[in-house]
C-alpha atoms as a PDB file:
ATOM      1  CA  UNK A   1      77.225 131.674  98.191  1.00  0.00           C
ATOM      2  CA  UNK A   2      74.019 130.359  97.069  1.00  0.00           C
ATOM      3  CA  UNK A   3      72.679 126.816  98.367  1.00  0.00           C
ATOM      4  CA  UNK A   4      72.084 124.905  95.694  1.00  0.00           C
ATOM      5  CA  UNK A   5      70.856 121.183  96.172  1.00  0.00           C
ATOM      6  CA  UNK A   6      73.045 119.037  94.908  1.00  0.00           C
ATOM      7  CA  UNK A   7      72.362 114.965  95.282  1.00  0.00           C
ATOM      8  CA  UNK A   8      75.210 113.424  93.322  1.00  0.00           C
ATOM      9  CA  UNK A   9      78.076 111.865  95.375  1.00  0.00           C
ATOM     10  CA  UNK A  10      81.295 111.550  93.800  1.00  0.00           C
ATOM     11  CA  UNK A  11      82.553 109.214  96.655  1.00  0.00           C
ATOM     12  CA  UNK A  12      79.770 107.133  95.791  1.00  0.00           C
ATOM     13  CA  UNK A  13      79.036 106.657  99.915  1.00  0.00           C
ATOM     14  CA  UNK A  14      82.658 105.997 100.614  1.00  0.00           C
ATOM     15  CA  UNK A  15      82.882 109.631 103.032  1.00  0.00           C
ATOM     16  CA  UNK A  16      81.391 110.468 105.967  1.00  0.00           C
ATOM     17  CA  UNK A  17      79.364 113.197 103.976  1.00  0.00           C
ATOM     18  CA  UNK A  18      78.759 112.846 100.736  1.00  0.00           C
ATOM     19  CA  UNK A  19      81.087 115.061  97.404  1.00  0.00           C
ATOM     20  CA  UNK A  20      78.976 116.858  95.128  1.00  0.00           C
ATOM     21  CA  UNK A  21      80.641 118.720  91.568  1.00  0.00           C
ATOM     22  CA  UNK A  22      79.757 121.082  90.043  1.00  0.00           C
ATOM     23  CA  UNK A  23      78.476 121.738  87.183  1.00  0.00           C
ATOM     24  CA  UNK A  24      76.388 119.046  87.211  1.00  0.00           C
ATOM     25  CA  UNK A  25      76.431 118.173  83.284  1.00  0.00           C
ATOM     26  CA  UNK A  26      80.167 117.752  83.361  1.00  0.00           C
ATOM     27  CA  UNK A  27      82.184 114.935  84.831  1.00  0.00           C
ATOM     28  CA  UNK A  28      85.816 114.570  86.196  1.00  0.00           C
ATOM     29  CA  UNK A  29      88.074 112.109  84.629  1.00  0.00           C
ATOM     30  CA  UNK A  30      87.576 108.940  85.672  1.00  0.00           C
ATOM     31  CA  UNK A  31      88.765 107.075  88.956  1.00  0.00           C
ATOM     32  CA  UNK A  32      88.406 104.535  91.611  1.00  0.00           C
ATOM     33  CA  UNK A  33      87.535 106.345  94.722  1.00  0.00           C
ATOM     34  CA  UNK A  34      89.155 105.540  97.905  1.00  0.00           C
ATOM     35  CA  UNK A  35      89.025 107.248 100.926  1.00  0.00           C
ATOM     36  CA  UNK A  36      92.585 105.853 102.525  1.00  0.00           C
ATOM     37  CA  UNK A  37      95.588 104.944 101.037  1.00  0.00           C
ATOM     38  CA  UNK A  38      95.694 101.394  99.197  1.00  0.00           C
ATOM     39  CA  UNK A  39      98.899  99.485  97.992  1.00  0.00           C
ATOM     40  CA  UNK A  40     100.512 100.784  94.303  1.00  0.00           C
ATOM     41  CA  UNK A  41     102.358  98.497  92.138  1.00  0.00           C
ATOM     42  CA  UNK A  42     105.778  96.840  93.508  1.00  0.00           C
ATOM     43  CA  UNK A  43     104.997  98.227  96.676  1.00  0.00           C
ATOM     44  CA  UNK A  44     105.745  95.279  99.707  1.00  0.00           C
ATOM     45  CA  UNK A  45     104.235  97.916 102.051  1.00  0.00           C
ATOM     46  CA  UNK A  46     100.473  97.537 102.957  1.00  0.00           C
ATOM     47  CA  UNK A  47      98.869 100.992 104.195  1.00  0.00           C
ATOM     48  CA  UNK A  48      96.006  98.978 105.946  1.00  0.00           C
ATOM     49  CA  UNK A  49      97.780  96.785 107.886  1.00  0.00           C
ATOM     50  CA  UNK A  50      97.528  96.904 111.413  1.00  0.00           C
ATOM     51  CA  UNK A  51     101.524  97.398 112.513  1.00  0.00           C
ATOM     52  CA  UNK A  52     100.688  99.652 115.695  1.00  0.00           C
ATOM     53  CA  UNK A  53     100.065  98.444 118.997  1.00  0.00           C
ATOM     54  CA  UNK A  54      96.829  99.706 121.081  1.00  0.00           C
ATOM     55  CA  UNK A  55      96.628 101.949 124.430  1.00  0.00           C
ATOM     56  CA  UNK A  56      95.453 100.414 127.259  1.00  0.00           C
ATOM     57  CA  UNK A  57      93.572 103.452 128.175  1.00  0.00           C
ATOM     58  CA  UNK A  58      89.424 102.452 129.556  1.00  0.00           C
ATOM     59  CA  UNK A  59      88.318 106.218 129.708  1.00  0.00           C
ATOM     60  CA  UNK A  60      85.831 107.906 126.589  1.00  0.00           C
ATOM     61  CA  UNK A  61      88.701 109.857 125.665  1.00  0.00           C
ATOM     62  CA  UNK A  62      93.117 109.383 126.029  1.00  0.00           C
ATOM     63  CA  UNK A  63      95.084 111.854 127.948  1.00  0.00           C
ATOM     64  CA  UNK A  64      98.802 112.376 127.071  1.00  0.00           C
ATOM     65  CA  UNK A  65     100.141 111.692 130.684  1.00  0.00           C
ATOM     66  CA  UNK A  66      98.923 108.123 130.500  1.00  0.00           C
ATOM     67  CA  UNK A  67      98.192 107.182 126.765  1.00  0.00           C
ATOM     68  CA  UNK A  68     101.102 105.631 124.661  1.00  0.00           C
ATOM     69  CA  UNK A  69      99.546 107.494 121.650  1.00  0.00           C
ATOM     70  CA  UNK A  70      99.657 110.603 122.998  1.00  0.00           C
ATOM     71  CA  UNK A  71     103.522 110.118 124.995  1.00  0.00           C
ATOM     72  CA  UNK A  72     104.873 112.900 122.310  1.00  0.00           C
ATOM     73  CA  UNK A  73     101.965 115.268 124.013  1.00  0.00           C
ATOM     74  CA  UNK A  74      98.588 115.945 122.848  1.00  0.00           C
ATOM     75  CA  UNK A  75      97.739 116.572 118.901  1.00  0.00           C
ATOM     76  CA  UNK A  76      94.115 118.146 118.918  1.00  0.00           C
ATOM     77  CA  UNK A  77      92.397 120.450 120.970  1.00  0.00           C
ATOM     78  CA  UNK A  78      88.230 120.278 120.398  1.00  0.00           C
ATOM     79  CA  UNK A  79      89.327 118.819 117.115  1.00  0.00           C
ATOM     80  CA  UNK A  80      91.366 121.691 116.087  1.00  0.00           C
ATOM     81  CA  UNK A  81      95.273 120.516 115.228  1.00  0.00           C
ATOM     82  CA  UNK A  82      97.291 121.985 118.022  1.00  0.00           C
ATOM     83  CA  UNK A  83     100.123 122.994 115.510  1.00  0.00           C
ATOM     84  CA  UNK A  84     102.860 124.653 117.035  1.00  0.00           C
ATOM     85  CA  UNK A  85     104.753 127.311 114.117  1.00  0.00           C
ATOM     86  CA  UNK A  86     107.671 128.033 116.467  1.00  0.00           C
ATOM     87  CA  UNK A  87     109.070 124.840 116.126  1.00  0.00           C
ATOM     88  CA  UNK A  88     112.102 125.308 113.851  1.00  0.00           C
ATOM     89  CA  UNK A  89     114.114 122.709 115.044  1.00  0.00           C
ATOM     90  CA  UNK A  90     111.424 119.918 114.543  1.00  0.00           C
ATOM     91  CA  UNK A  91     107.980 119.159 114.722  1.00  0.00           C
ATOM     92  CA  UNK A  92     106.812 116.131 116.913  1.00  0.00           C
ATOM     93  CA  UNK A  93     105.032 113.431 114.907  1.00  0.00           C
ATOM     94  CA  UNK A  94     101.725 112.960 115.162  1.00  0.00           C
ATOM     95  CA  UNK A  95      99.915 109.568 115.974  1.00  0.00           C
ATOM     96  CA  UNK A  96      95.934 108.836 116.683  1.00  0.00           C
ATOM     97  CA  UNK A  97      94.558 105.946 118.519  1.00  0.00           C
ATOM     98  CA  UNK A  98      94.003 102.909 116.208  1.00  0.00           C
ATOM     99  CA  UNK A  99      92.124 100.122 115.594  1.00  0.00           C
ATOM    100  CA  UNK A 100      93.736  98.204 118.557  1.00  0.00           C
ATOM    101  CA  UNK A 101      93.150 100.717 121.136  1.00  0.00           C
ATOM    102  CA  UNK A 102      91.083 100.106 124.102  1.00  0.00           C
ATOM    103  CA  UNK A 103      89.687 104.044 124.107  1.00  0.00           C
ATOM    104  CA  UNK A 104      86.318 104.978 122.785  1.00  0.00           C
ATOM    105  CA  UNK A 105      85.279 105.600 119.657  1.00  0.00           C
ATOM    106  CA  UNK A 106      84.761 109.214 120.636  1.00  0.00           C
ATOM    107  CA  UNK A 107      88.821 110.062 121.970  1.00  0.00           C
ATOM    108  CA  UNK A 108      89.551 112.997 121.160  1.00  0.00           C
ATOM    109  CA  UNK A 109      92.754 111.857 119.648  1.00  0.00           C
ATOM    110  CA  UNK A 110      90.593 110.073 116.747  1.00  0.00           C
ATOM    111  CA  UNK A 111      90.326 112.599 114.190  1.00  0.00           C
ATOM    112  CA  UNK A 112      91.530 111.876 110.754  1.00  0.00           C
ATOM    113  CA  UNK A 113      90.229 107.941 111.003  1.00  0.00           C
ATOM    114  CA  UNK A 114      86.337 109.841 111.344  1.00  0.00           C
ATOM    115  CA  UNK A 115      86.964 111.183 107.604  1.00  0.00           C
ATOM    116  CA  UNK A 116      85.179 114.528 106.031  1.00  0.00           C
ATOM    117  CA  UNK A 117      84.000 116.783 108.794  1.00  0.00           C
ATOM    118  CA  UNK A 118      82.638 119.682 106.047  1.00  0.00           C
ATOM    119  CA  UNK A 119      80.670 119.172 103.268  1.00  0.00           C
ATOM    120  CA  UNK A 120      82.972 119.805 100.039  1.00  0.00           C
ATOM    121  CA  UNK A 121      82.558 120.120  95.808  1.00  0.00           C
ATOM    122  CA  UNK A 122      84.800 119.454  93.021  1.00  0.00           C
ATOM    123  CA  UNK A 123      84.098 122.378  90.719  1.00  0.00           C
ATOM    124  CA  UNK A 124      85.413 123.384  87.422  1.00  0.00           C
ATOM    125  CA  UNK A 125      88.207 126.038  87.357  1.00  0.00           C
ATOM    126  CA  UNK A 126      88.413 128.803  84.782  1.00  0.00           C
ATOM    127  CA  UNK A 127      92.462 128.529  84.533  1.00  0.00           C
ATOM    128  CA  UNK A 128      92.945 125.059  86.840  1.00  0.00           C
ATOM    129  CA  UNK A 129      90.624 122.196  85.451  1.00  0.00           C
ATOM    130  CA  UNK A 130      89.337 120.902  88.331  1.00  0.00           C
ATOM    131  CA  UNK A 131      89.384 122.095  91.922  1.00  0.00           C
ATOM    132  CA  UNK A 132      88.205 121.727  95.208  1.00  0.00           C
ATOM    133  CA  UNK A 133      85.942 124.289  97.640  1.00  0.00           C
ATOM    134  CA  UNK A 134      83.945 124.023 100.565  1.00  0.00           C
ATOM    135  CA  UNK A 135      80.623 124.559 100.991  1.00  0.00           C
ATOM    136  CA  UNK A 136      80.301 125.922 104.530  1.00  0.00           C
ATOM    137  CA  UNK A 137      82.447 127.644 107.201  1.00  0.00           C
ATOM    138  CA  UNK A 138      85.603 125.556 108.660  1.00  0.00           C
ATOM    139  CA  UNK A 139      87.314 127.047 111.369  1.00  0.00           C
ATOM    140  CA  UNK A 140      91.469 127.763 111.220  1.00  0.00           C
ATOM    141  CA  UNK A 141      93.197 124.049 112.769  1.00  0.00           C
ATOM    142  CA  UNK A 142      90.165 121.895 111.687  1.00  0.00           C
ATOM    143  CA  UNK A 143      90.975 118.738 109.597  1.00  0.00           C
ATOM    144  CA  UNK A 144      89.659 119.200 105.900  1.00  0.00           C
ATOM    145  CA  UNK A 145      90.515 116.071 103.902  1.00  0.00           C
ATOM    146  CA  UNK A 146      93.077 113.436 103.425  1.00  0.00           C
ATOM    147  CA  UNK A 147      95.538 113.296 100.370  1.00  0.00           C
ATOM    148  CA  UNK A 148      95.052 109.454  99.686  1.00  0.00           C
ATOM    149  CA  UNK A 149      96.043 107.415  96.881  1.00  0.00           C
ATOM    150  CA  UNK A 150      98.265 104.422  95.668  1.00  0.00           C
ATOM    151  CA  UNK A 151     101.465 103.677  98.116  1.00  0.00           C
ATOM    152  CA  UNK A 152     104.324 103.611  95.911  1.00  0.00           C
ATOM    153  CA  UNK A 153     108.177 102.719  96.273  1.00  0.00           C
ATOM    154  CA  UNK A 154     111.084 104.898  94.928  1.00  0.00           C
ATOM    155  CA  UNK A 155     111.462 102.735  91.652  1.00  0.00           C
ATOM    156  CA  UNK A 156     107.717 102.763  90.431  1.00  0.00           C
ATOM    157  CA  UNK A 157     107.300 106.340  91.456  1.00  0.00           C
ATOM    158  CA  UNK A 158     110.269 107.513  89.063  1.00  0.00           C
ATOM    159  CA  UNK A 159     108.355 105.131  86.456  1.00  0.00           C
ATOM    160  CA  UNK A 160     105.316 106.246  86.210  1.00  0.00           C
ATOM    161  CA  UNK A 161     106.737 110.262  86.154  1.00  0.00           C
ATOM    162  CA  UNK A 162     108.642 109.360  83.086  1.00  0.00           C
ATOM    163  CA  UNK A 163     106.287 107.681  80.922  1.00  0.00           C
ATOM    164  CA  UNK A 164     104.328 111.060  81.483  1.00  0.00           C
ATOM    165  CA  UNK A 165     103.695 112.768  78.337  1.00  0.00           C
ATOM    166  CA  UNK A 166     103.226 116.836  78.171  1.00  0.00           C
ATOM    167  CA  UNK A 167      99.142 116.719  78.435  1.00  0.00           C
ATOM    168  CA  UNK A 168      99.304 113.453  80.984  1.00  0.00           C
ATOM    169  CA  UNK A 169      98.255 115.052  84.470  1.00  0.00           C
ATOM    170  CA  UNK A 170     100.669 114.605  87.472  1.00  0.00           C
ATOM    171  CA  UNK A 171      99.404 113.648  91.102  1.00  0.00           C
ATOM    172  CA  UNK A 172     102.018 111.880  92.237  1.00  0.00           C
ATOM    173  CA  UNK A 173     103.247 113.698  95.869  1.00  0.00           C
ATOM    174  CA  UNK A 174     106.675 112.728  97.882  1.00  0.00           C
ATOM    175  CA  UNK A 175     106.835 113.199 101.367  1.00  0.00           C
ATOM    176  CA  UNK A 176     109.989 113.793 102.806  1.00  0.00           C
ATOM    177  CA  UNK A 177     110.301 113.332 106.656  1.00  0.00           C
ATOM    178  CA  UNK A 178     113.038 114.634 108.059  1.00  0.00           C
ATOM    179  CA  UNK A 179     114.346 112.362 111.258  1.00  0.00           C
ATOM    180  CA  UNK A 180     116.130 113.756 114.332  1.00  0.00           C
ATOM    181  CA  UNK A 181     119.215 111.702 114.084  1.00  0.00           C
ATOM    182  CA  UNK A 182     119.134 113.054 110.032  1.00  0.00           C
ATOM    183  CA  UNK A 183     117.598 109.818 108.380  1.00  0.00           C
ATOM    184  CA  UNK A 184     115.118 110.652 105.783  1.00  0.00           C
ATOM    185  CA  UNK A 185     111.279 108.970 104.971  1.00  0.00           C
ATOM    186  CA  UNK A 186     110.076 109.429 101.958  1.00  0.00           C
ATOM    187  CA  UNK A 187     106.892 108.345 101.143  1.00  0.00           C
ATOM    188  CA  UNK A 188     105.399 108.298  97.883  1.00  0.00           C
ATOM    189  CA  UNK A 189     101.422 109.092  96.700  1.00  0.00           C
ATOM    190  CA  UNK A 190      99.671 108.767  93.372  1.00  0.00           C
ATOM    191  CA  UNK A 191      95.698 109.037  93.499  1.00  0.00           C
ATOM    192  CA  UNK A 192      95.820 109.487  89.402  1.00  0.00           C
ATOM    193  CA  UNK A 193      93.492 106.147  89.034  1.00  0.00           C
ATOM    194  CA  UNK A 194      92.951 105.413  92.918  1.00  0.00           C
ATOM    195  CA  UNK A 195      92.602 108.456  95.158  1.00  0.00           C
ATOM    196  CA  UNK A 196      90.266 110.930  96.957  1.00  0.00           C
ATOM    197  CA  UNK A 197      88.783 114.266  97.145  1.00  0.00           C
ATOM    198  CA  UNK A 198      92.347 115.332  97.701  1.00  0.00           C
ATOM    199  CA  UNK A 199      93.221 114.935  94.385  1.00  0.00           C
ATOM    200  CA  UNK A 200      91.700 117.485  93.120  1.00  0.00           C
ATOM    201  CA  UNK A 201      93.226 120.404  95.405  1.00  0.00           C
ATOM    202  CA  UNK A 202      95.100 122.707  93.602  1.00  0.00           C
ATOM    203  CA  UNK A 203      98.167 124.843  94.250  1.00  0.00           C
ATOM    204  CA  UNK A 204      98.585 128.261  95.999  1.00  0.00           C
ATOM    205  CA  UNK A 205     101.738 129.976  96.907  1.00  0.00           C
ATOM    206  CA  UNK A 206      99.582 131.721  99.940  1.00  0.00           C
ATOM    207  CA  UNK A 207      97.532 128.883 100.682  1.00  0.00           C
ATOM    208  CA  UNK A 208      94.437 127.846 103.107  1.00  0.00           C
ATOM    209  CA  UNK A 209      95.639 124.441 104.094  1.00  0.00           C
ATOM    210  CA  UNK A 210      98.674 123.004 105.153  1.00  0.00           C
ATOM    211  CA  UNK A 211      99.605 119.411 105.152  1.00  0.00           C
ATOM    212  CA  UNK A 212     100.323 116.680 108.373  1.00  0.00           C
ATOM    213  CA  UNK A 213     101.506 113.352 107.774  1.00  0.00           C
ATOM    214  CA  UNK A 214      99.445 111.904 110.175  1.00  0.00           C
ATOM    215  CA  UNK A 215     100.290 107.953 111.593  1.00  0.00           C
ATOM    216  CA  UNK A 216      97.113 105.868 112.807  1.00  0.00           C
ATOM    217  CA  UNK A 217      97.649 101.995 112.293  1.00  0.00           C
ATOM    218  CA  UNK A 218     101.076 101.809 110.526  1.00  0.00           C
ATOM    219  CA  UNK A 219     104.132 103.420 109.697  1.00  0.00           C
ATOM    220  CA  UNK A 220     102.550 104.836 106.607  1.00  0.00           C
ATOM    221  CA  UNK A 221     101.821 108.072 107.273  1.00  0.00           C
ATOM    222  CA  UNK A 222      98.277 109.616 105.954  1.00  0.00           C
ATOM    223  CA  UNK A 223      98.448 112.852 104.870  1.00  0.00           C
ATOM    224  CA  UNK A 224      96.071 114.931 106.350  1.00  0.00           C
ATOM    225  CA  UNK A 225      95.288 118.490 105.226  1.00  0.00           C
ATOM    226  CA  UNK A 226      94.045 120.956 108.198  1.00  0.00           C
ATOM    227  CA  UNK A 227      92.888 124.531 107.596  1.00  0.00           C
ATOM    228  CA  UNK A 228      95.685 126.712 107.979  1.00  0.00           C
ATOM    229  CA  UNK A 229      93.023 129.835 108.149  1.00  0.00           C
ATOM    230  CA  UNK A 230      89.454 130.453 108.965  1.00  0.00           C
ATOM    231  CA  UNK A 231      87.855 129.369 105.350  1.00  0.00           C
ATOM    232  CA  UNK A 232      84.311 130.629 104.190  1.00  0.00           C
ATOM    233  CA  UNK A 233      81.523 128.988 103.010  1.00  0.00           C
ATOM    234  CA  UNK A 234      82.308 128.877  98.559  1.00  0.00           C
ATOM    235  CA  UNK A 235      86.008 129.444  99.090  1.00  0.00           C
ATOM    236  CA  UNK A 236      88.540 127.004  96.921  1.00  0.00           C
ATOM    237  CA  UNK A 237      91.014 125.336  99.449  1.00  0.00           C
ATOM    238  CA  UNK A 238      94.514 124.937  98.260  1.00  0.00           C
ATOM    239  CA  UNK A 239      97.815 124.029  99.707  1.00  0.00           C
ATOM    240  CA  UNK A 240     101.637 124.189  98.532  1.00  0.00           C
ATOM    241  CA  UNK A 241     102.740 122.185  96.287  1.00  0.00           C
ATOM    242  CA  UNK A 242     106.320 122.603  97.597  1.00  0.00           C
ATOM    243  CA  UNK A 243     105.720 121.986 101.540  1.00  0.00           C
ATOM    244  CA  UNK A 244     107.371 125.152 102.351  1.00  0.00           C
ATOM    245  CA  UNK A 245     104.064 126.586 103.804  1.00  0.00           C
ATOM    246  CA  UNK A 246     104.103 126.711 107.479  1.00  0.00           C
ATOM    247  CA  UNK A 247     107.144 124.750 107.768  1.00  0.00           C
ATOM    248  CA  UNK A 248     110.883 124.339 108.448  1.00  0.00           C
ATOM    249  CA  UNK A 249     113.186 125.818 106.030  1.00  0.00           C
ATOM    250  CA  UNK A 250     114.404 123.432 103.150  1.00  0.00           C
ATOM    251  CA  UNK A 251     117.906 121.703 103.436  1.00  0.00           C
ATOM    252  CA  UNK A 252     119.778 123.074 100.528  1.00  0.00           C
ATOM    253  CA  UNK A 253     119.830 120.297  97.551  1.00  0.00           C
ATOM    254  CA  UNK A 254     115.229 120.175  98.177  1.00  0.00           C
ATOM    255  CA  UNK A 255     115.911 124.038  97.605  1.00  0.00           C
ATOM    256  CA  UNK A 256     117.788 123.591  94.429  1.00  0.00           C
ATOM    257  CA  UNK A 257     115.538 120.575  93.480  1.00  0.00           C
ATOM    258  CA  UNK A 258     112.629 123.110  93.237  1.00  0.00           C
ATOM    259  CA  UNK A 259     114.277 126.393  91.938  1.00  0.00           C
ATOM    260  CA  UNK A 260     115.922 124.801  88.982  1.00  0.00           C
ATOM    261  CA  UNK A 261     114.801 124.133  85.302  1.00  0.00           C
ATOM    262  CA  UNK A 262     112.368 126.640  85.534  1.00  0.00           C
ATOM    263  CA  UNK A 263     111.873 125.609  81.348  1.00  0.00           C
ATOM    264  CA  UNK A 264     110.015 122.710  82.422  1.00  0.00           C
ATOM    265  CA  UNK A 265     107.582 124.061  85.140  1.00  0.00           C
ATOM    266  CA  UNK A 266     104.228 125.123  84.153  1.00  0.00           C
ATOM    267  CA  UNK A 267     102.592 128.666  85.060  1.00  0.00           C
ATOM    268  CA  UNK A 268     101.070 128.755  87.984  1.00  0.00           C
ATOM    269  CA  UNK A 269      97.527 130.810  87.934  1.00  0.00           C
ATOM    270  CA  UNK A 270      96.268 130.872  91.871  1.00  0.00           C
ATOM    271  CA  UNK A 271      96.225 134.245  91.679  1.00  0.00           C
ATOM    272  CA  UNK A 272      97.822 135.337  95.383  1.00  0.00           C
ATOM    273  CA  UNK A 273      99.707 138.264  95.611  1.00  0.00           C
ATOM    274  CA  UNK A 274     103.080 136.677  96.530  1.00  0.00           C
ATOM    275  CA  UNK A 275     102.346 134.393  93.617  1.00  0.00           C
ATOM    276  CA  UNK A 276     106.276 133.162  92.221  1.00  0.00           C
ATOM    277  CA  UNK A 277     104.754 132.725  88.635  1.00  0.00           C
ATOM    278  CA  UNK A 278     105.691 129.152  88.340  1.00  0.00           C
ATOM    279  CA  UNK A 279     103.896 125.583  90.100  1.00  0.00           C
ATOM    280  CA  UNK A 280     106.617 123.639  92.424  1.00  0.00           C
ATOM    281  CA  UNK A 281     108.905 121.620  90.377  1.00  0.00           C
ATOM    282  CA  UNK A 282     110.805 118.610  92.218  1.00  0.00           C
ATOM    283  CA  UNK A 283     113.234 116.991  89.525  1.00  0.00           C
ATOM    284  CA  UNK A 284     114.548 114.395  91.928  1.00  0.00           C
ATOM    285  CA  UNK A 285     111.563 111.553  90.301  1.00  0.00           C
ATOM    286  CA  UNK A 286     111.631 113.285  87.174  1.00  0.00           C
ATOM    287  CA  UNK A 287     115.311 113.155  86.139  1.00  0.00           C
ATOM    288  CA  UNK A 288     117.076 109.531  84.483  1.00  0.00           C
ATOM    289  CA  UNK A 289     120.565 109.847  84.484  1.00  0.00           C
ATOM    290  CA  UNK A 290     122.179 109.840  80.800  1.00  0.00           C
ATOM    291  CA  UNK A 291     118.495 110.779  79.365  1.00  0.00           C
ATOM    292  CA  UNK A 292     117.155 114.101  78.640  1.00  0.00           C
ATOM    293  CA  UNK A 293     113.439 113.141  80.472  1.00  0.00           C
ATOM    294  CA  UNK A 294     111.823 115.120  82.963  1.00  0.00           C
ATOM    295  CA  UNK A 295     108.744 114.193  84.258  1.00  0.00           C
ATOM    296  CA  UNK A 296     105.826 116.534  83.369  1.00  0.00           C
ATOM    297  CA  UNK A 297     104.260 118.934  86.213  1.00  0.00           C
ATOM    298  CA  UNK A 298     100.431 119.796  85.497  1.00  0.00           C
ATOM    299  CA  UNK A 299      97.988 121.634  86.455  1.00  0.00           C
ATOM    300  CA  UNK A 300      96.726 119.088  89.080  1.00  0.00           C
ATOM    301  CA  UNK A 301      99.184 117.504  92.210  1.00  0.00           C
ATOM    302  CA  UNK A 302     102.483 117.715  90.489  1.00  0.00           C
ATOM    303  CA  UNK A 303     105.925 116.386  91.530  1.00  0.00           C
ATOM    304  CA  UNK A 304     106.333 118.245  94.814  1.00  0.00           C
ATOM    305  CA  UNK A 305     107.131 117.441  98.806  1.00  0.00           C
ATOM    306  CA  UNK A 306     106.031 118.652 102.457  1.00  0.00           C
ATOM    307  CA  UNK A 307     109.153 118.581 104.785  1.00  0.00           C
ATOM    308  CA  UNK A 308     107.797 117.757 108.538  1.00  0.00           C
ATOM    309  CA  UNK A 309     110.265 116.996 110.757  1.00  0.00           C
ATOM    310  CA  UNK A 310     109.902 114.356 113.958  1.00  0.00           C
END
């Protein structure tokens, strides 16, 4: 790919390295940029808060026989995600070192808090609007970017979906976490006004990134999108929509959730061979009962969910 200079910063400074688009003479709809999750509407939850206690651990960097962090093993090896694919019964939950910790700046299990690693551009699709790409190597298990936004509850989630009209774009993601005892936490993300470079990753059915709620100084989980491949310098980066990508199979009614009223999904143009013609369709936020309303899917972040199970 050729270098091209390119000074503007879409982040505006708010990144570790600044977010350049391309082409230059056109600009992305409007947002507030934020490079961590902030608090949506009705939501008693604050994503910043500091909920999590601190290790006790005085070394540069944590180890997982003596750090509380690390007591469900260790998450990152040379700051690659040590994601483990044979785990069908569940995957253990990941949490960094916070803000209260007594370990270095430098731990090894502080990855996602350090923010872009790889210097990235929001580019203009043919097909997609806008997408995302990189602009230099990044090597399979590396952390990409976050998927941040506004925090929202169950209520204002369903709300905003169906006041949606047909050319409104859809960002709004819902996280389903799948407990060991069978409970279920759901977490809800819109970055339509307030978000990040995440936003603007579109959909593949045979994608290069896969998604990790990630846990650093609260129960809010920050969704962190690693490279599921090696990824070359120019390449867009993608991930599914639906979660099903490198993860456990679907319980049966999140199966039926995306399979059904296939009249209401839009086309789906990534292009990979496996491609199921259609973007991932999740009527559970989109659906009132006794009204005919279904929240529009688009060709940005559309009504979807990653399953990882703790």
């Amino acid at each position: 790919m050729e270098v091209i200079s390119r000074e503007r910063d879409l982040s505006r400074g708010l990144e570790s390295l600044p977010v350049s688009v391309w082409p230059p003479s056109e600009e992305p709809p409007p947002f507030q940029y934020s490079p961590e999750h902030v608090a949506g509407a009705e939501e008693d939850t604050d994503p910043s808060e500091i909920t999590f206690p601190g290790c006790n651990c005085l070394t540069a960097s944590c180890m997982a026989n003596t750090c509380s962090c690390l007591r469900h093993g260790e998450n990152y090896n040379s700051s690659s995600i040590k994601y483990i694919e044979s785990e069908v019964d569940y995957a253990r939950p990941i949490f960094e070192c916070n803000a209260m910790c007594r370990c270095g700046e430098f731990c090894q299990n502080r990855v996602i808090q350090r923010g872009l690693q790889f210097r990235l551009e929001v580019f203009k699709t043919v097909k997609k609007g806008w997408g995302l790409r990189t602009l230099e190597f990044i090597p399979k298990g590396r952390f990409v970017c976050e998927y941040a936004g506004e925090v929202l509850c169950f209520r204002e989630a369903c709300r905003r979906i169906q006041v949606q009209t047909p050319e409104d774009s859809n960002y709004i993601i819902a996280v389903r976490e799948h407990l060991y005892d069978g409970q279920i936490m759901e977490t809800f993300v819109d970055p339509m006004n307030v978000g990040n470079v995440g936003r603007f990753l579109n959909h593949s059915c045979e994608p290069n990134l896969f998604m990790v709620p990630v846990r650093i100084d609260s129960l809010v989980p920050r969704l962190a999108l690693f490279a599921a491949t090696a990824i070359s310098a120019g390449e867009e980066l993608s991930y599914d929509y639906s979660g099903r990508f490198l993860n456990v199979p679907l319980i049966k009614r999140e199966q039926e959730m995306l399979e059904e009223d296939d009249i209401m999904k839009k086309p789906c143009y990534c292009g990979a061979k496996s491609c199921v013609g259609f973007l991932p369709y999740d009527s559970s936020l989109c659906y009132t009962p006794g009204k005919q309303t279904f929240g529009k899917v688009s060709q940005g972040n559309n009504c979807a969910f990653g399953i990882q199970k703790d």
